[in-house]
Protein backbone atom coordinates (compact mmCIF):
# COMPACT_ATOMS: atom_id res chain seq x y z
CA UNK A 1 -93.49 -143.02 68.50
CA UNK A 2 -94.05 -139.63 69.57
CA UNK A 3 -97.87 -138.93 71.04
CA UNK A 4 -99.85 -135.70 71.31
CA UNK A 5 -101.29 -135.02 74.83
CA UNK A 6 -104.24 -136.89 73.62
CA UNK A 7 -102.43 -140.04 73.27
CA UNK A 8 -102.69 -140.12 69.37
CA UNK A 9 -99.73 -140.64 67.23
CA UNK A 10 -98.38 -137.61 65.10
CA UNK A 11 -97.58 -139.71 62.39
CA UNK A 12 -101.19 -137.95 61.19
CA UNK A 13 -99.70 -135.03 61.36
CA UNK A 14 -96.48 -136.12 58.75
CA UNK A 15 -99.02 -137.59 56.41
CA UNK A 16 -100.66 -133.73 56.22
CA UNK A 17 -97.87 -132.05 55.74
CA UNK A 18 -96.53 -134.69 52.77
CA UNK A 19 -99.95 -133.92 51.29
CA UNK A 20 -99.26 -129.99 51.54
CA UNK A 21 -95.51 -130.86 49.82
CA UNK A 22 -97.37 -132.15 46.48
CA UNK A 23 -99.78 -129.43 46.52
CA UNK A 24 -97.36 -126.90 46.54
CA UNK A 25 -95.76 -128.50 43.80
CA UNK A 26 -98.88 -127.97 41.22
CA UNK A 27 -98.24 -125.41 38.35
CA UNK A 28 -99.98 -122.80 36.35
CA UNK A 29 -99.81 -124.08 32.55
CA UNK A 30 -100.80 -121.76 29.93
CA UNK A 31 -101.79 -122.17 26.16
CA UNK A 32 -102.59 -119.94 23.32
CA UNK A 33 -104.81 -122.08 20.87
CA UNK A 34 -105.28 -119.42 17.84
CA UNK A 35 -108.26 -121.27 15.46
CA UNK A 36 -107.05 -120.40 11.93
CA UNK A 37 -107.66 -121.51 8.29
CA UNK A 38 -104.43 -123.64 6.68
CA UNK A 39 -104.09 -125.12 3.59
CA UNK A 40 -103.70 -128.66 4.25
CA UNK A 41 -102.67 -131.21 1.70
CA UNK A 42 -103.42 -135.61 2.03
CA UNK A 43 -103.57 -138.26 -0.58
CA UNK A 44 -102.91 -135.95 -3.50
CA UNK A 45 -105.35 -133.61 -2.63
CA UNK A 46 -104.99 -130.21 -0.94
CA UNK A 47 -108.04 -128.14 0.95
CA UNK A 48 -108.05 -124.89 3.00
CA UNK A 49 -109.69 -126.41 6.44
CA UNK A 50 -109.58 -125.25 10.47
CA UNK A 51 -106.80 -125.94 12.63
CA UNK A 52 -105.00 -124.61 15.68
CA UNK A 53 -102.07 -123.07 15.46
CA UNK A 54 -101.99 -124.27 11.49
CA UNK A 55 -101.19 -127.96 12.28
CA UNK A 56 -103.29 -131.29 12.38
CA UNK A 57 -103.96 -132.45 14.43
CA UNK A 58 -103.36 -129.42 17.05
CA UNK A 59 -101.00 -128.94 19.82
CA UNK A 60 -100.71 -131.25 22.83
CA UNK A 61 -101.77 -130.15 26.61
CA UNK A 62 -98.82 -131.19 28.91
CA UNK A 63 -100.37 -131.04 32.23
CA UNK A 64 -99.70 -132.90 35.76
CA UNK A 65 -102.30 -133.63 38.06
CA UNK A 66 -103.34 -131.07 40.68
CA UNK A 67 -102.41 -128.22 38.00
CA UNK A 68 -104.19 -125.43 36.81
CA UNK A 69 -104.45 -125.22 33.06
CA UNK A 70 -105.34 -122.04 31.06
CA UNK A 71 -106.23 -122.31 27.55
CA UNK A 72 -106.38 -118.61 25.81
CA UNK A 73 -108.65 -119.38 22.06
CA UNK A 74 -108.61 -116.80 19.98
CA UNK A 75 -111.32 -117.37 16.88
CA UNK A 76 -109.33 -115.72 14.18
CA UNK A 77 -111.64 -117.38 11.56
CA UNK A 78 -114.60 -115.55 9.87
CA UNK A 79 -116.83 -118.11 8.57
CA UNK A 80 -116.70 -120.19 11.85
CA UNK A 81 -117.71 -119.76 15.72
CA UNK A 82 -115.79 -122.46 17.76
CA UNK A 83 -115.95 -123.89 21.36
CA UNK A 84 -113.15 -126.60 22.53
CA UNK A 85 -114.07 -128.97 24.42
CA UNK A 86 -112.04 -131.10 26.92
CA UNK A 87 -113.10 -134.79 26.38
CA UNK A 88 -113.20 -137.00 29.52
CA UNK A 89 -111.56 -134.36 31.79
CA UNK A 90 -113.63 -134.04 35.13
CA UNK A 91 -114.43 -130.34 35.44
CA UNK A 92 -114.62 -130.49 39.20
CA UNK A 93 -115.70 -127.18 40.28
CA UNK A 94 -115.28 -125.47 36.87
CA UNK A 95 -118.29 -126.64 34.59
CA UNK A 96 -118.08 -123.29 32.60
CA UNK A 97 -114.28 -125.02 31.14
CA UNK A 98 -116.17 -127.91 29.42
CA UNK A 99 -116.87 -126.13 26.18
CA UNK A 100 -119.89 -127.44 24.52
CA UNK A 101 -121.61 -125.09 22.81
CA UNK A 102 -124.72 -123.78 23.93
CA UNK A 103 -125.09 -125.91 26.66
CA UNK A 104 -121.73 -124.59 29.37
CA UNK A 105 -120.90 -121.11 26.82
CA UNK A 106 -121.88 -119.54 24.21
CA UNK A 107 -119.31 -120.08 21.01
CA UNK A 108 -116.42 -117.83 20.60
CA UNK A 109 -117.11 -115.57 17.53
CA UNK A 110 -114.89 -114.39 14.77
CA UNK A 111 -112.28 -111.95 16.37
CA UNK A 112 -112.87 -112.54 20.19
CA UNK A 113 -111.25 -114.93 22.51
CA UNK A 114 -111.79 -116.85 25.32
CA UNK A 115 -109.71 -118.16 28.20
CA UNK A 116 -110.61 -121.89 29.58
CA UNK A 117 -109.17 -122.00 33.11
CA UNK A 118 -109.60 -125.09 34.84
CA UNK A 119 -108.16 -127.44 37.50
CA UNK A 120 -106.60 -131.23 36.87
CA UNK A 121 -108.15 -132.91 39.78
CA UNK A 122 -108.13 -136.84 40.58
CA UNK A 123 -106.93 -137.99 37.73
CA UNK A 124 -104.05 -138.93 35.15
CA UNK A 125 -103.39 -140.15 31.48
CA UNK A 126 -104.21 -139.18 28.12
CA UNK A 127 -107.59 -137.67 26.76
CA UNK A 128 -108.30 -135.48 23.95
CA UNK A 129 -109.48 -132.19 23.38
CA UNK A 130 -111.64 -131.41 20.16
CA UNK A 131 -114.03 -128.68 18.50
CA UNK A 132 -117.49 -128.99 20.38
CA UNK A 133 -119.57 -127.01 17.10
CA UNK A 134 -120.50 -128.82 14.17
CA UNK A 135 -118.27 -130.99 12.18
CA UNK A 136 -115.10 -128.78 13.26
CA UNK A 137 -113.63 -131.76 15.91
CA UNK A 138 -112.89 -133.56 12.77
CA UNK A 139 -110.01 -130.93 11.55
CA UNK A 140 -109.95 -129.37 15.43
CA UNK A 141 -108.62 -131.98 18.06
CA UNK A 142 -105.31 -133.20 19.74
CA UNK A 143 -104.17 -134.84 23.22
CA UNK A 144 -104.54 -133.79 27.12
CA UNK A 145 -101.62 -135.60 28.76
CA UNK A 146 -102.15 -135.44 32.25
CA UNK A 147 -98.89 -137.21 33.84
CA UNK A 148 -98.45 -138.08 37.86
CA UNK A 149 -97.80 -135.42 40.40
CA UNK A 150 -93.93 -135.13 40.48
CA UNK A 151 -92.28 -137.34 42.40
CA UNK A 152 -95.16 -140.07 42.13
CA UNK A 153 -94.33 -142.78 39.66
CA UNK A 154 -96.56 -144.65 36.72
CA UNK A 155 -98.73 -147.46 38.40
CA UNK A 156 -97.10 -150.01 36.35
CA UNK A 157 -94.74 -152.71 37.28
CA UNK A 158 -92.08 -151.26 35.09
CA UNK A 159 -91.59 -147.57 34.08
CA UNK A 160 -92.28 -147.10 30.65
CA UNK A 161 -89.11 -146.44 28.72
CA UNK A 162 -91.08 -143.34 25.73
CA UNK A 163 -94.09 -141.59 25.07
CA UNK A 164 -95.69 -141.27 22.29
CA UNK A 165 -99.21 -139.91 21.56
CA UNK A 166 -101.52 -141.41 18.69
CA UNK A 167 -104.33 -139.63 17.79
CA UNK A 168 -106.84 -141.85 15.42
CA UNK A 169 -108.67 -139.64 12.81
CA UNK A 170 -109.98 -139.42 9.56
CA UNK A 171 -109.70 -137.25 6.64
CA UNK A 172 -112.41 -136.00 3.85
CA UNK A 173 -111.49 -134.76 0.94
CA UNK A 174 -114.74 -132.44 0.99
CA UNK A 175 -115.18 -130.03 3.48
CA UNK A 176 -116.57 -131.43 6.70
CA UNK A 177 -119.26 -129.41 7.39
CA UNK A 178 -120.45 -129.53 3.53
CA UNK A 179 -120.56 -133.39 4.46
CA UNK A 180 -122.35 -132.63 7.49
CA UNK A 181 -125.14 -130.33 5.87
CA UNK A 182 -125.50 -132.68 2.60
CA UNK A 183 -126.26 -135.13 5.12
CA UNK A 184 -128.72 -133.35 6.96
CA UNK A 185 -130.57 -132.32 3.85
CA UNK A 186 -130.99 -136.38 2.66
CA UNK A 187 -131.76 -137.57 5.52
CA UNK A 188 -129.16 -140.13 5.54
CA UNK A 189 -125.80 -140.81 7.31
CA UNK A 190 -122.86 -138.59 5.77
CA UNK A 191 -120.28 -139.53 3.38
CA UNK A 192 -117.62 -142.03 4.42
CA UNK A 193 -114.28 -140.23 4.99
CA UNK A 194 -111.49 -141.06 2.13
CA UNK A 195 -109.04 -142.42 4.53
CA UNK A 196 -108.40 -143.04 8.47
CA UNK A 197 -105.19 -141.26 10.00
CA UNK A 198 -102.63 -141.65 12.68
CA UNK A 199 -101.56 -138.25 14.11
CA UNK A 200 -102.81 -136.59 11.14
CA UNK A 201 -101.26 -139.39 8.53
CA UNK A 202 -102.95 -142.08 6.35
CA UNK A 203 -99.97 -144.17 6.29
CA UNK A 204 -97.60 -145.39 3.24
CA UNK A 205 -100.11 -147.51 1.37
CA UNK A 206 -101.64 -144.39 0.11
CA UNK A 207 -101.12 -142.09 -2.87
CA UNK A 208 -98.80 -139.51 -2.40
CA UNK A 209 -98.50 -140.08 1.82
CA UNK A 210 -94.76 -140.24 1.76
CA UNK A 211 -94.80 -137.04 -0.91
CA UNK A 212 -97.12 -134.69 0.35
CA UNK A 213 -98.75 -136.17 3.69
């Protein structure tokens, strides 16, 4: 093994430069996330409610750890300020990314936008982004998947053969925040939702989920 004039191996010195060769590697990732009003229709029953990009639930984040993600929201709904929030990502070094409202921004009002730019550091797997302002995160929410540098496989025994993302929800027929504000004004908890979903969906069993869900 090859010394320096020290006497210590440069094997150090291999282990830097491997480190350098997946930090190169990380990649800018950019999203437009445009908050608009669809009309949305489960169990028989359609409602005009908040979404991104019109669907529910909203896009998926496709990031790999080291990356830099940017995340451009544009409020394009009048009735409505909005902050998203980035749930269980560790916003090392960029606390102003983590979106609740009032505490790390103020909300993004009707007609502006705002750009969350932060760093995937130390760590991998699948979170969730949602709505940090009211009752919104229950129409305004998807996935983060944050996969393994490249080149670094899954700490499993065996590689995973698919992917698939499953986002557990639930659906009112009401408007959430009227739930939320009828609520307040009792005192009491709010009104159960009507069903539970899966990405969105409250499965076969129900009215009309194979018509119109």
């Amino acid at each position: 093994m090859a010394t320096a004039s020290s006497g210590q191996p440069l094997v150090v010195v291999a282990v830097v430069l491997a480190l350098l060769a997946v930090h190169t590697e990380a990649e800018v990732k950019r999203y437009q996330f445009d908050i608009v009003t669809s009309n949305v229709s489960r169990l028989c029953h359609a409602k005009s409610m908040v979404t991104v990009n019109g669907s529910y639930p909203g896009p998926t984040i496709y990031a790999r750890e080291g990356d830099r993600v940017i995340v451009n929201v544009t409020n394009r709904v009048e009735q409505h300020n909005v902050t998203i929030h980035w749930h269980g990502l560790k916003q090392r070094r960029n606390g102003w990314a983590d979106g609740p409202a009032y505490v790390t921004q103020c909300p993004i009002q009707s007609g502006a936008s705002y750009a969350y730019d932060f760093n995937v550091t130390g760590q991998r797997g699948t979170l969730w982004w949602h709505a940090h302002i009211a009752w919104l995160r229950a129409t305004v929410h998807g996935a983060i998947v944050i996969l393994p540098p490249r080149g670094v496989p899954y700490p499993f025994p065996k590689q995973p053969d698919a992917e698939a993302e499953i986002i557990l929800g639930e659906w009112w027929h009401a408007d959430v925040e009227a739930v939320e504000k009828q609520g307040t004004m009792l005192g009491m908890a709010p009104n159960m939702s009507d069903a539970h979903t899966i990405n969105g969906k409250p499965g076969p069993l129900f009215p009309c989920s194979e018509k119109r869900a």
